[in-house]
N, C-alpha and C. Protein backbone atom coordinates (compact mmCIF):
# COMPACT_ATOMS: atom_id res chain seq x y z
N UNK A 1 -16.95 -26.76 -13.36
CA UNK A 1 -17.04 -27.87 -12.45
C UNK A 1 -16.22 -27.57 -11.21
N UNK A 2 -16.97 -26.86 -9.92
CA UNK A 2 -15.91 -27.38 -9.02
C UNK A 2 -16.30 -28.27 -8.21
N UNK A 3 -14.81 -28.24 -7.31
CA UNK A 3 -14.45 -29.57 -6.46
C UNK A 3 -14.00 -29.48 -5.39
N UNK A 4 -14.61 -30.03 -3.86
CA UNK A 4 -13.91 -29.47 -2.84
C UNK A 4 -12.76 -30.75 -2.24
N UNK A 5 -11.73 -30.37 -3.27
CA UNK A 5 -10.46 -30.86 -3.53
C UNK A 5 -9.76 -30.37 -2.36
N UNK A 6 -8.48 -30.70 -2.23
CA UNK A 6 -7.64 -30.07 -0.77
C UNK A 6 -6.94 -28.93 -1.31
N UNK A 7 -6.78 -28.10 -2.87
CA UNK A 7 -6.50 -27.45 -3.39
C UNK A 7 -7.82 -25.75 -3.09
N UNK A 8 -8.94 -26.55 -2.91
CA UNK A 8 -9.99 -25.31 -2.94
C UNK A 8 -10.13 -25.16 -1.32
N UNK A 9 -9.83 -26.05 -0.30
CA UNK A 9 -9.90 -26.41 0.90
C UNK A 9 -8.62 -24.88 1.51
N UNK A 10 -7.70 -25.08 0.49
CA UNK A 10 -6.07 -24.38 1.22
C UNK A 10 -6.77 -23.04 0.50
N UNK A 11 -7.44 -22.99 -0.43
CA UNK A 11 -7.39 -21.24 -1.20
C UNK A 11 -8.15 -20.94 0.00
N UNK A 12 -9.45 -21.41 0.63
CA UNK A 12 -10.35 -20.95 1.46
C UNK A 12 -9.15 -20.33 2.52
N UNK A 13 -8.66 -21.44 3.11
CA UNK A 13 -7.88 -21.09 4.39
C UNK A 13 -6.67 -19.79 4.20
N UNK A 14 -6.34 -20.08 2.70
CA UNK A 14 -5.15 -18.85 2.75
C UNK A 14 -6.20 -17.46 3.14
N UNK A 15 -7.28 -17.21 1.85
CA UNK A 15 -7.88 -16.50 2.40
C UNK A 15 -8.39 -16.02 3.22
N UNK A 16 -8.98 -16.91 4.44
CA UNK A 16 -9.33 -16.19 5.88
C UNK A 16 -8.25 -15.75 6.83
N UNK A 17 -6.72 -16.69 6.64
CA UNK A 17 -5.44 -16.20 7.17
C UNK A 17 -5.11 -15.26 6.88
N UNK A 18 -5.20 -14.48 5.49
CA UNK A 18 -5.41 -13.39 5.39
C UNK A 18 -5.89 -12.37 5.67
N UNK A 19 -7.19 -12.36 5.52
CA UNK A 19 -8.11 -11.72 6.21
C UNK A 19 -7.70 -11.46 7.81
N UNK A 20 -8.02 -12.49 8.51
CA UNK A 20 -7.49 -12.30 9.90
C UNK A 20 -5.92 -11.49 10.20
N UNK A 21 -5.01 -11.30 9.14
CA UNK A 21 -3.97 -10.74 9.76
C UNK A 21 -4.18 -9.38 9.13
N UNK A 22 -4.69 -8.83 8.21
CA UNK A 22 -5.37 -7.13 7.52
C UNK A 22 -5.63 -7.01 8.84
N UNK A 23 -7.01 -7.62 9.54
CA UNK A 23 -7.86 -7.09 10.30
C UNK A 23 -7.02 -6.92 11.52
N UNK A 24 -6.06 -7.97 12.12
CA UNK A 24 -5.41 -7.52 13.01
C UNK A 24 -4.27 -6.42 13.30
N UNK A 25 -3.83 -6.28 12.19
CA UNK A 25 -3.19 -5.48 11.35
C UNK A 25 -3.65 -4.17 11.68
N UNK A 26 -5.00 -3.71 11.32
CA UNK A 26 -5.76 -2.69 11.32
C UNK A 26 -5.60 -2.06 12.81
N UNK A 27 -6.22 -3.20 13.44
CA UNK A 27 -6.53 -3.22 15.48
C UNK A 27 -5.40 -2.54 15.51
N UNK A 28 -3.92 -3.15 15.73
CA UNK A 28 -3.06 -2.50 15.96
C UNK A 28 -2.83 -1.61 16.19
N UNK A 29 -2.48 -1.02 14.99
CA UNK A 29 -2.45 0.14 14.11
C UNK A 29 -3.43 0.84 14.84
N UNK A 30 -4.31 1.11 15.27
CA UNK A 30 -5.52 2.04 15.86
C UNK A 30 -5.32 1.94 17.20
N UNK A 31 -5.12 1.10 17.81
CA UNK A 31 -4.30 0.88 19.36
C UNK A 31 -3.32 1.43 19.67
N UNK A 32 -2.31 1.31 18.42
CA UNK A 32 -0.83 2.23 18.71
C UNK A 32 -1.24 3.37 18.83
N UNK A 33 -2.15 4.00 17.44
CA UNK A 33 -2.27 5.18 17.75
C UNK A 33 -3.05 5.94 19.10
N UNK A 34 -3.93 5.23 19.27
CA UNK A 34 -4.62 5.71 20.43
C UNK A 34 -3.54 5.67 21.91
N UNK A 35 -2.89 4.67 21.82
CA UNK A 35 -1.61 4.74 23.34
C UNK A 35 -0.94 5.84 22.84
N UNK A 36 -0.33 6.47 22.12
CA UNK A 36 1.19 7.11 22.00
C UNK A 36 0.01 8.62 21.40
N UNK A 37 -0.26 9.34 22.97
CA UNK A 37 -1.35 10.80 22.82
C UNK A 37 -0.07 11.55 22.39
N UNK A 38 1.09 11.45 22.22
CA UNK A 38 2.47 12.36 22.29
C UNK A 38 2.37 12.53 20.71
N UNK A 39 2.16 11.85 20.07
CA UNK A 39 2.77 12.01 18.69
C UNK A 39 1.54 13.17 18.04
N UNK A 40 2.41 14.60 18.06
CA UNK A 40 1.54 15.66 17.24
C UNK A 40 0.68 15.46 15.78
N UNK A 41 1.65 14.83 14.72
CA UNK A 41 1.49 15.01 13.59
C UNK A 41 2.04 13.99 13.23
N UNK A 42 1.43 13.39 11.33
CA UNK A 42 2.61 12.58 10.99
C UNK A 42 2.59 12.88 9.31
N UNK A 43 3.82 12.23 8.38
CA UNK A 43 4.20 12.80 7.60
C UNK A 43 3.77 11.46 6.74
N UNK A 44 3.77 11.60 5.39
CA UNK A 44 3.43 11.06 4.54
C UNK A 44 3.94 11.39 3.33
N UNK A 45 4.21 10.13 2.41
CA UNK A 45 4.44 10.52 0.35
C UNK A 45 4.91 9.13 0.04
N UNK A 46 4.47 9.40 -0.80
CA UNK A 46 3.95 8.10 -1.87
C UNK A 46 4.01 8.51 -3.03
N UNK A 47 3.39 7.03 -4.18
CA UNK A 47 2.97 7.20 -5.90
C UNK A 47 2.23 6.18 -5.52
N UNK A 48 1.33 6.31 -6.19
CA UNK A 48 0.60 5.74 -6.87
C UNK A 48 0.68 5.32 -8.59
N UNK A 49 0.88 4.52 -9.01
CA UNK A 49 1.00 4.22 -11.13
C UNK A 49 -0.31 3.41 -11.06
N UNK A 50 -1.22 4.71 -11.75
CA UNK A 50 -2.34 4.17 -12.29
C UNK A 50 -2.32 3.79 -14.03
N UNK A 51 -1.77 2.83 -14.27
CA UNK A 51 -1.15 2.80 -15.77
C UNK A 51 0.11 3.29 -15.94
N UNK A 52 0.30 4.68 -16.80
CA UNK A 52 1.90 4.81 -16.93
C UNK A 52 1.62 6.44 -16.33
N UNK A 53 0.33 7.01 -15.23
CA UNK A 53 -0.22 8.17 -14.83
C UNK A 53 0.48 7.76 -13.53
N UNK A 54 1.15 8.89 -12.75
CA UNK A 54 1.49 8.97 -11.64
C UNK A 54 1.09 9.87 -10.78
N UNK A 55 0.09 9.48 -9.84
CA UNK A 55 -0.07 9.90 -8.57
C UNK A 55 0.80 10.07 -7.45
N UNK A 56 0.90 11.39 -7.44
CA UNK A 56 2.72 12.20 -5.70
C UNK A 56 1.36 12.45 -5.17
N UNK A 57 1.99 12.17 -3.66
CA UNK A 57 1.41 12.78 -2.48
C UNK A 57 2.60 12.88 -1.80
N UNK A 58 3.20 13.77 -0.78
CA UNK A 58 3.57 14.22 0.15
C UNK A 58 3.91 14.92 1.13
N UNK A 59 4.56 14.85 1.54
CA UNK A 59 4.69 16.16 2.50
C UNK A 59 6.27 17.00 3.34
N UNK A 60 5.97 18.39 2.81
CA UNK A 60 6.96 19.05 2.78
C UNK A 60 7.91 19.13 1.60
N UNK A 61 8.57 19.99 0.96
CA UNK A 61 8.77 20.91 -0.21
C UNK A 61 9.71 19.19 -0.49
N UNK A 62 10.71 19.13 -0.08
CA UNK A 62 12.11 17.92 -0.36
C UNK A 62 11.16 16.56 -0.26
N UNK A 63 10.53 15.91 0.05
CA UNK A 63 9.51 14.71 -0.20
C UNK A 63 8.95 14.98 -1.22
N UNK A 64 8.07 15.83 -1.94
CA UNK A 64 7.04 16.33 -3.03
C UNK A 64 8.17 16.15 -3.70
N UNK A 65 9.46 17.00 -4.12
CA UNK A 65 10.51 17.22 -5.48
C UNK A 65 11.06 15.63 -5.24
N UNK A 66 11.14 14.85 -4.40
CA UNK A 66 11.80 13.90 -4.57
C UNK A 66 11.06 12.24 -5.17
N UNK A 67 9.60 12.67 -4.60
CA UNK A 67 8.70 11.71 -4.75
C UNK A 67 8.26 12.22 -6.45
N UNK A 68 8.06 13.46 -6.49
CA UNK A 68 8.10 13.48 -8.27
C UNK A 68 9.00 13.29 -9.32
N UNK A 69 9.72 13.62 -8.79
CA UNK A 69 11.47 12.98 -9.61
C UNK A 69 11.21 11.34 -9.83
N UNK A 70 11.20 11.19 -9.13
CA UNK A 70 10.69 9.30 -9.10
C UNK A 70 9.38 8.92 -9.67
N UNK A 71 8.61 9.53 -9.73
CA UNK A 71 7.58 9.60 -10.53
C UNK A 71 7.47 9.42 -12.00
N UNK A 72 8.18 10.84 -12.19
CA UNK A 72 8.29 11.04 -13.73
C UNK A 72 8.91 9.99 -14.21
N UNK A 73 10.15 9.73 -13.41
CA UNK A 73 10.99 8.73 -14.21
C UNK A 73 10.67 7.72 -14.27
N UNK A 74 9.33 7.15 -13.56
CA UNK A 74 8.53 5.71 -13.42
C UNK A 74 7.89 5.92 -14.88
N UNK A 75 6.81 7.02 -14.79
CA UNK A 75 6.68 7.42 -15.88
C UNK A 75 6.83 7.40 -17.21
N UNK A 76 8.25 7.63 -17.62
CA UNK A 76 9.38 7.96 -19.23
C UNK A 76 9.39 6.16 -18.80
N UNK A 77 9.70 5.45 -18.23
CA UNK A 77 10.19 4.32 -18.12
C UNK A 77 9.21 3.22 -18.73
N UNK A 78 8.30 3.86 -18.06
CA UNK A 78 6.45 3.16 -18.74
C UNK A 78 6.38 3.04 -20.08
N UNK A 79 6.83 4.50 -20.44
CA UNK A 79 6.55 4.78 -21.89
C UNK A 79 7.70 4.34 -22.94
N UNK A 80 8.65 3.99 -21.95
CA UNK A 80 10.01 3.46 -23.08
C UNK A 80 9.72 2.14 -23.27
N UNK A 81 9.04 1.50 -22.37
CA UNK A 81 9.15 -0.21 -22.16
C UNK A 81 8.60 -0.34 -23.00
N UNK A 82 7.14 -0.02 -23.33
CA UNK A 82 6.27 -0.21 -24.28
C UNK A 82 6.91 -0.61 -25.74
């Protein structure tokens, strides 16, 4: 049963406020990059925990050993909680 209650009225609106700030978000982000022709390259690293599986990405030798160190130990941590 739904109901267009002031409860389903605010989920709508959170959602398009949302939406609208990703998307502006995005613009930005593609604007900055396109003004600032100076910036050569850029660097990146992360995880990803797909379950208690860890996905490293990064870049350069000290990001990779440091982002996997943190990994693993997300990892053992997964598997201890359990």
């Amino acid at each position: 049963m739904q109901t267009n209650g002031p409860i389903n009225i605010l989920a709508w609106t959170l959602i398009i406020i949302g939406s609208i700030i990703i998307i502006s978000g995005i613009v930005s982000m593609i604007m900055k990059s396109h003004s600032d022709s100076r910036m050569q390259g850029s660097k990146s690293k992360g995880i990803i925990l797909l379950g208690p599986i860890p996905i490293v990405w990064g870049y350069g030798k000290r990001a990779w050993v440091i982002a996997a160190i943190v990994a693993v130990s997300l990892f053992l941590l997964a598997i201890l909680w359990r």
